[in-house]
N, C-alpha and C. Protein backbone atom coordinates (compact mmCIF):
# COMPACT_ATOMS: atom_id res chain seq x y z
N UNK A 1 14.04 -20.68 9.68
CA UNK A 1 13.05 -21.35 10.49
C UNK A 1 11.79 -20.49 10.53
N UNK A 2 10.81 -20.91 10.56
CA UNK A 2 9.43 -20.45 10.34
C UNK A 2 9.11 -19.98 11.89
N UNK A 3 7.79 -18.79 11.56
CA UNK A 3 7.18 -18.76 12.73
C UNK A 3 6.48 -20.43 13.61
N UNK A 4 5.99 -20.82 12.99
CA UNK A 4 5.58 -22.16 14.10
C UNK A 4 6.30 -22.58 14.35
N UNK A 5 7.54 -22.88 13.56
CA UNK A 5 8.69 -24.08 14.36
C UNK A 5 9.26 -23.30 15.39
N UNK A 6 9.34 -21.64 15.59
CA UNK A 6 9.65 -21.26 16.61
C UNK A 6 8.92 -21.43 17.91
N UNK A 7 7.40 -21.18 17.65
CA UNK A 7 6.73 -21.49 18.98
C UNK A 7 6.64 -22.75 19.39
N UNK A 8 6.68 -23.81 18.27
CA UNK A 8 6.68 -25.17 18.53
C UNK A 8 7.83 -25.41 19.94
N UNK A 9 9.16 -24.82 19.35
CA UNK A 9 10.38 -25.00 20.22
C UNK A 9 10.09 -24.36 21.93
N UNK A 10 9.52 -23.30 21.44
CA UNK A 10 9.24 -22.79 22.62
C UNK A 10 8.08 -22.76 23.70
N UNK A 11 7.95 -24.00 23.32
CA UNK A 11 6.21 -24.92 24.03
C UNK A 11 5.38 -24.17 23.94
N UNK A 12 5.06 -22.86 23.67
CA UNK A 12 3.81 -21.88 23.30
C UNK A 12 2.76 -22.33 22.72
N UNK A 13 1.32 -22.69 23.49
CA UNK A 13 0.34 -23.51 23.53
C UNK A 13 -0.80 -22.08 22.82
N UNK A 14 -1.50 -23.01 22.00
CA UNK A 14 -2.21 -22.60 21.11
C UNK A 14 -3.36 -21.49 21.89
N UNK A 15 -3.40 -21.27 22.90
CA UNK A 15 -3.96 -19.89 23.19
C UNK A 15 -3.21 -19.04 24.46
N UNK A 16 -2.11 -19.12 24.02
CA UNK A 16 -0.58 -18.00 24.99
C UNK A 16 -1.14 -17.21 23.78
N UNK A 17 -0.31 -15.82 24.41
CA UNK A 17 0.13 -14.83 23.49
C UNK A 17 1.18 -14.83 23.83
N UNK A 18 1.76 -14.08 22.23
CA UNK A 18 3.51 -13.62 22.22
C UNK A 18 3.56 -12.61 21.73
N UNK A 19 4.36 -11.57 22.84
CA UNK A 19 4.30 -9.95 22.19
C UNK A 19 5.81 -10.25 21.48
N UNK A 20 5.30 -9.26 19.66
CA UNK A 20 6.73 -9.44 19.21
C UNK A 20 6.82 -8.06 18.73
N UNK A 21 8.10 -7.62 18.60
CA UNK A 21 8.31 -6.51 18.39
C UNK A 21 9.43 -6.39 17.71
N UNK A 22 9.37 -5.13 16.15
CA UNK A 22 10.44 -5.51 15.27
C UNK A 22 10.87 -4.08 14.76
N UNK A 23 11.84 -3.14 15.26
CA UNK A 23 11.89 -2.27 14.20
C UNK A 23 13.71 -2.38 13.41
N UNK A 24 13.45 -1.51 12.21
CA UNK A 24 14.48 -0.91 11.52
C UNK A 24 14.83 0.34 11.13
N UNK A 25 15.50 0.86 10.64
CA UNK A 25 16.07 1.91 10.55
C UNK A 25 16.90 2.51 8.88
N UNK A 26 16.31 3.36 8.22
CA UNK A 26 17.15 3.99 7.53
C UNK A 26 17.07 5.43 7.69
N UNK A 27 18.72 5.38 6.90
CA UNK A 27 19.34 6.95 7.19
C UNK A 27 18.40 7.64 5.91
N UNK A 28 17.73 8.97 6.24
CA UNK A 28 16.97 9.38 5.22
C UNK A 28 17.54 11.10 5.36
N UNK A 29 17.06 11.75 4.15
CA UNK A 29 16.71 13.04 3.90
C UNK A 29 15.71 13.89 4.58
N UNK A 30 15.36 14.40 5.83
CA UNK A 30 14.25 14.51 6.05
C UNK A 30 13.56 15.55 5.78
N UNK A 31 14.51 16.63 4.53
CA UNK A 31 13.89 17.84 4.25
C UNK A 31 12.79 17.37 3.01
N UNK A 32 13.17 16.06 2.52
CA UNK A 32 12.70 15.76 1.77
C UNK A 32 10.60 15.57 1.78
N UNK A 33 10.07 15.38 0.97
CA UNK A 33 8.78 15.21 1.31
C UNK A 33 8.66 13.65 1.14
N UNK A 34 9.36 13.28 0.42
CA UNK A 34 9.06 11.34 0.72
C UNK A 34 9.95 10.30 1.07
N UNK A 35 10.42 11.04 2.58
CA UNK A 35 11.70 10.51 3.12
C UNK A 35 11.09 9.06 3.94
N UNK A 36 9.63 9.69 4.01
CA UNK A 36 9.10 8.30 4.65
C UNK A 36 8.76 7.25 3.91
N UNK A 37 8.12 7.18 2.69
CA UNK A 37 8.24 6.18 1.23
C UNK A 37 9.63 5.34 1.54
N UNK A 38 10.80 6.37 1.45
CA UNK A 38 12.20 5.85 1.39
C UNK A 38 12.54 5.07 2.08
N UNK A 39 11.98 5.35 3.74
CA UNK A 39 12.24 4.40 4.81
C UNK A 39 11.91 3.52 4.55
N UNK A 40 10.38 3.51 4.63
CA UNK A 40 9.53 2.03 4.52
C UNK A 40 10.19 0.99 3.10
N UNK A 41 10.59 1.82 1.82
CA UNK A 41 11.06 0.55 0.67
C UNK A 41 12.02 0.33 1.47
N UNK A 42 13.22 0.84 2.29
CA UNK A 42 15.07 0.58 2.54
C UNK A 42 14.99 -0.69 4.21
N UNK A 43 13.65 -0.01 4.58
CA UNK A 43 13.76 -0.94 5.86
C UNK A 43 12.99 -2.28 5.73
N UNK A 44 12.88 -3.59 6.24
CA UNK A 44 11.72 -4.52 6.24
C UNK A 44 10.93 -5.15 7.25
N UNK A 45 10.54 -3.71 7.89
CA UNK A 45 9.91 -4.04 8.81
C UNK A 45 7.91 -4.49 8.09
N UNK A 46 7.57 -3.70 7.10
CA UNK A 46 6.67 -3.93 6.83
C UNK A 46 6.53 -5.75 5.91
N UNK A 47 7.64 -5.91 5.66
CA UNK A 47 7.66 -7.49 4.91
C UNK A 47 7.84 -8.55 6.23
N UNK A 48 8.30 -8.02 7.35
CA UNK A 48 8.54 -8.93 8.37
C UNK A 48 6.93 -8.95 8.75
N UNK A 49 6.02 -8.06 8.89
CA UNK A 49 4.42 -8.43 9.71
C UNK A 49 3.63 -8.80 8.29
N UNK A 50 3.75 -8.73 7.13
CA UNK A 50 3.07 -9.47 5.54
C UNK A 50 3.64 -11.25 5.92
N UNK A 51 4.80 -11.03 6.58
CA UNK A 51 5.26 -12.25 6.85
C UNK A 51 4.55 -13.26 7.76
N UNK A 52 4.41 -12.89 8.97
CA UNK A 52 3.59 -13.00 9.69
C UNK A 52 2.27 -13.44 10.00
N UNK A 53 1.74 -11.95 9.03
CA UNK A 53 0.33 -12.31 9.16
C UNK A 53 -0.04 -13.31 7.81
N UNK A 54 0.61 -13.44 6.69
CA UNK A 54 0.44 -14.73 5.69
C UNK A 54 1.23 -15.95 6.25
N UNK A 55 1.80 -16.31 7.71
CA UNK A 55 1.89 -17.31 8.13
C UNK A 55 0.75 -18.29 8.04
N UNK A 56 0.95 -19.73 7.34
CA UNK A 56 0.05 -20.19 7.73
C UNK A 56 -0.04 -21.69 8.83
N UNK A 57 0.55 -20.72 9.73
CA UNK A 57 0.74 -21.24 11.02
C UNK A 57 -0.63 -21.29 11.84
N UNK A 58 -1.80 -20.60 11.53
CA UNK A 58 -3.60 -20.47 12.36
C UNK A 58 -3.11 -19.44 13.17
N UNK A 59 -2.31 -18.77 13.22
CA UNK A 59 -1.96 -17.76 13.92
C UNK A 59 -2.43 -16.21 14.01
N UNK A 60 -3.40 -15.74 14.99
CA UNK A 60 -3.73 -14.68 15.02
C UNK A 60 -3.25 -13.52 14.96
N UNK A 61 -2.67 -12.56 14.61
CA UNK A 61 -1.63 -11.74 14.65
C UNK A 61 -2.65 -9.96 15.23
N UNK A 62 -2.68 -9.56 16.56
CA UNK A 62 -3.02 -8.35 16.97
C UNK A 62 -2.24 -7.49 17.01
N UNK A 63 -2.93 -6.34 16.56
CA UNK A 63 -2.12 -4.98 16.79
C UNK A 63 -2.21 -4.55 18.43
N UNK A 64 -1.31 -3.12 18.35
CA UNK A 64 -1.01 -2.96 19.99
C UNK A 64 -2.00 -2.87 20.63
N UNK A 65 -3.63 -3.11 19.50
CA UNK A 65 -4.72 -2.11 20.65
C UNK A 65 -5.66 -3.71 20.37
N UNK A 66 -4.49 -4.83 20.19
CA UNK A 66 -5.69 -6.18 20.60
C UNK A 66 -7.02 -6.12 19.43
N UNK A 67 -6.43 -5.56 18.02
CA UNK A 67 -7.17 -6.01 17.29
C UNK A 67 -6.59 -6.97 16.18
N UNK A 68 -7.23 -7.76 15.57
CA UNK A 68 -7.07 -8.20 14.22
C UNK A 68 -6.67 -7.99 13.52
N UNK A 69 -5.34 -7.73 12.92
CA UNK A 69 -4.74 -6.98 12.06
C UNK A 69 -5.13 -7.39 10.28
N UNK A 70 -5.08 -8.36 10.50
CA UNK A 70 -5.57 -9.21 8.91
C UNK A 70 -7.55 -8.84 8.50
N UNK A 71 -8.00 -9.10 9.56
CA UNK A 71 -9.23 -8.97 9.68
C UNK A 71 -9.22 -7.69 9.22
N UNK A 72 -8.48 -6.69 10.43
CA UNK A 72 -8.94 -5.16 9.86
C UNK A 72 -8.98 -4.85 8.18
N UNK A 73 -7.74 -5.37 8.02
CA UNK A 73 -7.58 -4.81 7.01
C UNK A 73 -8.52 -5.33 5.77
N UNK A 74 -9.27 -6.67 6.34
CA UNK A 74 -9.70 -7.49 4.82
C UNK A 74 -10.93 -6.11 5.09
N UNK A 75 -11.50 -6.01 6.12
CA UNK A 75 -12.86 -5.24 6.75
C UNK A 75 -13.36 -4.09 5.72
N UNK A 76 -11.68 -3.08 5.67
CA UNK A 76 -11.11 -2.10 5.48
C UNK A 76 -11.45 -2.05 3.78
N UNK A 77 -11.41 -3.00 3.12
CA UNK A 77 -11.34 -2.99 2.14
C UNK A 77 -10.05 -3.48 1.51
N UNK A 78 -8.94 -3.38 2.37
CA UNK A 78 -7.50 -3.46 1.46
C UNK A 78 -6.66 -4.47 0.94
N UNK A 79 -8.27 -5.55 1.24
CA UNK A 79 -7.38 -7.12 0.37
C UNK A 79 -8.04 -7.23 -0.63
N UNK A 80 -8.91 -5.97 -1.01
CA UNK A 80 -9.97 -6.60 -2.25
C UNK A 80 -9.39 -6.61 -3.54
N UNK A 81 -8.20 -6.31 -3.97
CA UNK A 81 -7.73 -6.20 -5.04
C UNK A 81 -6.71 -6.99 -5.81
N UNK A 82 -6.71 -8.20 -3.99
CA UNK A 82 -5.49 -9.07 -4.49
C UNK A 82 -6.14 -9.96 -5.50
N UNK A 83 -4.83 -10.51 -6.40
CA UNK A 83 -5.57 -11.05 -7.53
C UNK A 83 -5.70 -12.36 -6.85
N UNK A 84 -4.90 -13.44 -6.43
CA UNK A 84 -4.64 -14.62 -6.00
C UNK A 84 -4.36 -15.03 -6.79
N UNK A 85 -2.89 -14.30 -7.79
CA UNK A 85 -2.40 -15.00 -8.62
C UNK A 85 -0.73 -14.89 -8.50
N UNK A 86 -0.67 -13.48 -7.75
CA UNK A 86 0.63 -13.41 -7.11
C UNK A 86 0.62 -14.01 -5.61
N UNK A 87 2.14 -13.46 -5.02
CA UNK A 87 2.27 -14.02 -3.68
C UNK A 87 1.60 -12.71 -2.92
N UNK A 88 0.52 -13.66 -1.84
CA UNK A 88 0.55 -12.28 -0.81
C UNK A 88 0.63 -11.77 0.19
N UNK A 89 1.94 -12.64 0.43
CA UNK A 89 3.15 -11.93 1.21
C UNK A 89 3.02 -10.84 0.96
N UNK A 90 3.84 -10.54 -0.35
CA UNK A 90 4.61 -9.41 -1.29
C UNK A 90 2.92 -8.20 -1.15
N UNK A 91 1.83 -9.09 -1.58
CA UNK A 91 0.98 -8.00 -1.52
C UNK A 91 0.57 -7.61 -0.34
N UNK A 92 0.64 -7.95 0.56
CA UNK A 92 0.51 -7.16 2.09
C UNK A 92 1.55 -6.55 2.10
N UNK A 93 2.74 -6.76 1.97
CA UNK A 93 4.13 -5.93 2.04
C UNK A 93 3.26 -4.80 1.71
N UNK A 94 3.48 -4.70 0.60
CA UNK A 94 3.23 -3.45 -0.38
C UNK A 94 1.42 -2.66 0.03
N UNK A 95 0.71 -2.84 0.63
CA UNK A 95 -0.48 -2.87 1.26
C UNK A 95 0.10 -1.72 3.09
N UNK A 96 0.59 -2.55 3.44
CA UNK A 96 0.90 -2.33 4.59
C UNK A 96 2.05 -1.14 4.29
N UNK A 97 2.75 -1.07 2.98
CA UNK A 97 3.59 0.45 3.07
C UNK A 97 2.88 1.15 2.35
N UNK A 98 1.91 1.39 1.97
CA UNK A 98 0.95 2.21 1.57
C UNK A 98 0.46 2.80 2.31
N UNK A 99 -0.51 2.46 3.32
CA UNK A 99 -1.58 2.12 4.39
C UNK A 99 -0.74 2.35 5.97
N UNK A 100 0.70 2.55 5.95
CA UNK A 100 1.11 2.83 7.49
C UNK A 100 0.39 3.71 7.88
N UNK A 101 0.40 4.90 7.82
CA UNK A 101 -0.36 6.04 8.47
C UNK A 101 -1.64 5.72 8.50
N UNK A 102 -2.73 5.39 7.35
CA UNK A 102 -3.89 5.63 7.48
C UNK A 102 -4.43 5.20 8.26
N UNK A 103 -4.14 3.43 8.33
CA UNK A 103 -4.46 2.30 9.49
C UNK A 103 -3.43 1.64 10.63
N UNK A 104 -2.41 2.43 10.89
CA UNK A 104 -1.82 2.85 12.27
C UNK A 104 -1.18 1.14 11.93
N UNK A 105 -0.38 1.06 10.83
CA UNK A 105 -0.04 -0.66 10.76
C UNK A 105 1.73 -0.61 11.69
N UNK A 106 1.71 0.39 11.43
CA UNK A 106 3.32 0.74 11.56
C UNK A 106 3.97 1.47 12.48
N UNK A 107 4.95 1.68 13.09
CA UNK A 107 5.00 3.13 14.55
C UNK A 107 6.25 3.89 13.34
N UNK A 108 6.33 5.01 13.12
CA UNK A 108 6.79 5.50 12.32
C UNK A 108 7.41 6.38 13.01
N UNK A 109 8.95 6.71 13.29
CA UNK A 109 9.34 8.25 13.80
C UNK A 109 10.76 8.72 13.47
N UNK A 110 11.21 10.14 13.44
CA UNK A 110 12.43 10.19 12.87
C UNK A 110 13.06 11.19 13.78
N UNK A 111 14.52 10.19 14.12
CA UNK A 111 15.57 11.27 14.45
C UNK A 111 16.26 12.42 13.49
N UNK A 112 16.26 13.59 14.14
CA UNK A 112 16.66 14.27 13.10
C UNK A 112 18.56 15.08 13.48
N UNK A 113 19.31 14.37 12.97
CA UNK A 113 20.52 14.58 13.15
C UNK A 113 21.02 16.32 12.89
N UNK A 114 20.24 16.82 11.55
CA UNK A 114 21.03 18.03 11.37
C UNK A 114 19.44 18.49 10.38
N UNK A 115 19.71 19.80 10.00
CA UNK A 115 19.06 20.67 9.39
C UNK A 115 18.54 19.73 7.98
N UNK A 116 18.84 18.38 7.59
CA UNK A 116 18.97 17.63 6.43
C UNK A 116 19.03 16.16 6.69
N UNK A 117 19.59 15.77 8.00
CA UNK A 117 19.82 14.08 7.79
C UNK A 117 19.05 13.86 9.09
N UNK A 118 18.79 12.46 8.99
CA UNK A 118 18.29 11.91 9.68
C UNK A 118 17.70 10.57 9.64
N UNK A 119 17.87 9.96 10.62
CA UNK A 119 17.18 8.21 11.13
C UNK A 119 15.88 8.27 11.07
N UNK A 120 14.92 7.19 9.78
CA UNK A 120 13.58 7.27 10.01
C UNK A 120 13.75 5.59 11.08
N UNK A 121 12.63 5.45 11.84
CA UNK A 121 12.98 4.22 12.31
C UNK A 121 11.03 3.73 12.34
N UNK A 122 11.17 2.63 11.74
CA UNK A 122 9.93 1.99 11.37
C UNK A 122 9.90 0.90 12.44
N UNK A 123 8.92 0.51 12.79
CA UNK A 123 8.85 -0.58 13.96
C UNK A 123 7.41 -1.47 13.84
N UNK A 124 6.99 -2.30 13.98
CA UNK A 124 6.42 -3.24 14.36
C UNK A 124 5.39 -3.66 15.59
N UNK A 125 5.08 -3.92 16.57
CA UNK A 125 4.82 -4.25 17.70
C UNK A 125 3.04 -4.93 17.52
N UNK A 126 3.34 -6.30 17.87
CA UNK A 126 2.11 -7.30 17.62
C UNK A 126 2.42 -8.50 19.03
């Protein structure tokens, strides 16, 4: 079921907001230097907000600080390369795990179990 048929169900009138919030979790290496790469391909939290924000439900999608998330990023420069010949879903996916850190798309943090292992946990919040 799609994002609109959910708000549809849930009478959510075209200027409510809905805080949504999504994280996941993989077990990573954290001595490693690209344990966070690892997270972001193993988890899908970044394909769940590509999801989202290529809803084409008219749906605004803000980050935690009440901005534009799609906007930012076209602003930003980081849609200029889509071809519009693939899906871009897939290319915000891949946009948005690039780009976590730089443009704060993502909450990123890791438990660290032992001298070597540890939970990265990627999250969401729009």
């Amino acid at each position: 079921m799609g994002i609109k048929n959910t708000l549809r169900e849930l009478s959510v009138a075209e200027d409510d907001y809905v805080y949504l919030n999504y994280t996941d979790s993989a077990s990573v290496w954290h001595v490693s230097d690209d344990y966070v790469d690892t997270a972001l391909a193993e988890t899908d939290t970044a394909e769940r907000l590509a999801g989202l924000l290529a809803c084409p439900a008219n749906v605004t999608v803000l980050s935690r600080y009440d901005e534009d998330i799609l906007a930012n990023m076209r602003d930003e420069g980081l849609l200029e390369d889509y071809d519009r010949e693939g899906w871009f879903e897939d290319y915000l996916t891949e946009k948005i795990q690039e780009e976590a850190y730089q443009y704060d798309l993502l909450t990123i943090s890791t438990e660290r179990h032992d001298h070597k292992r540890g939970t990265c946990e990627i999250s969401s919040n729009v």
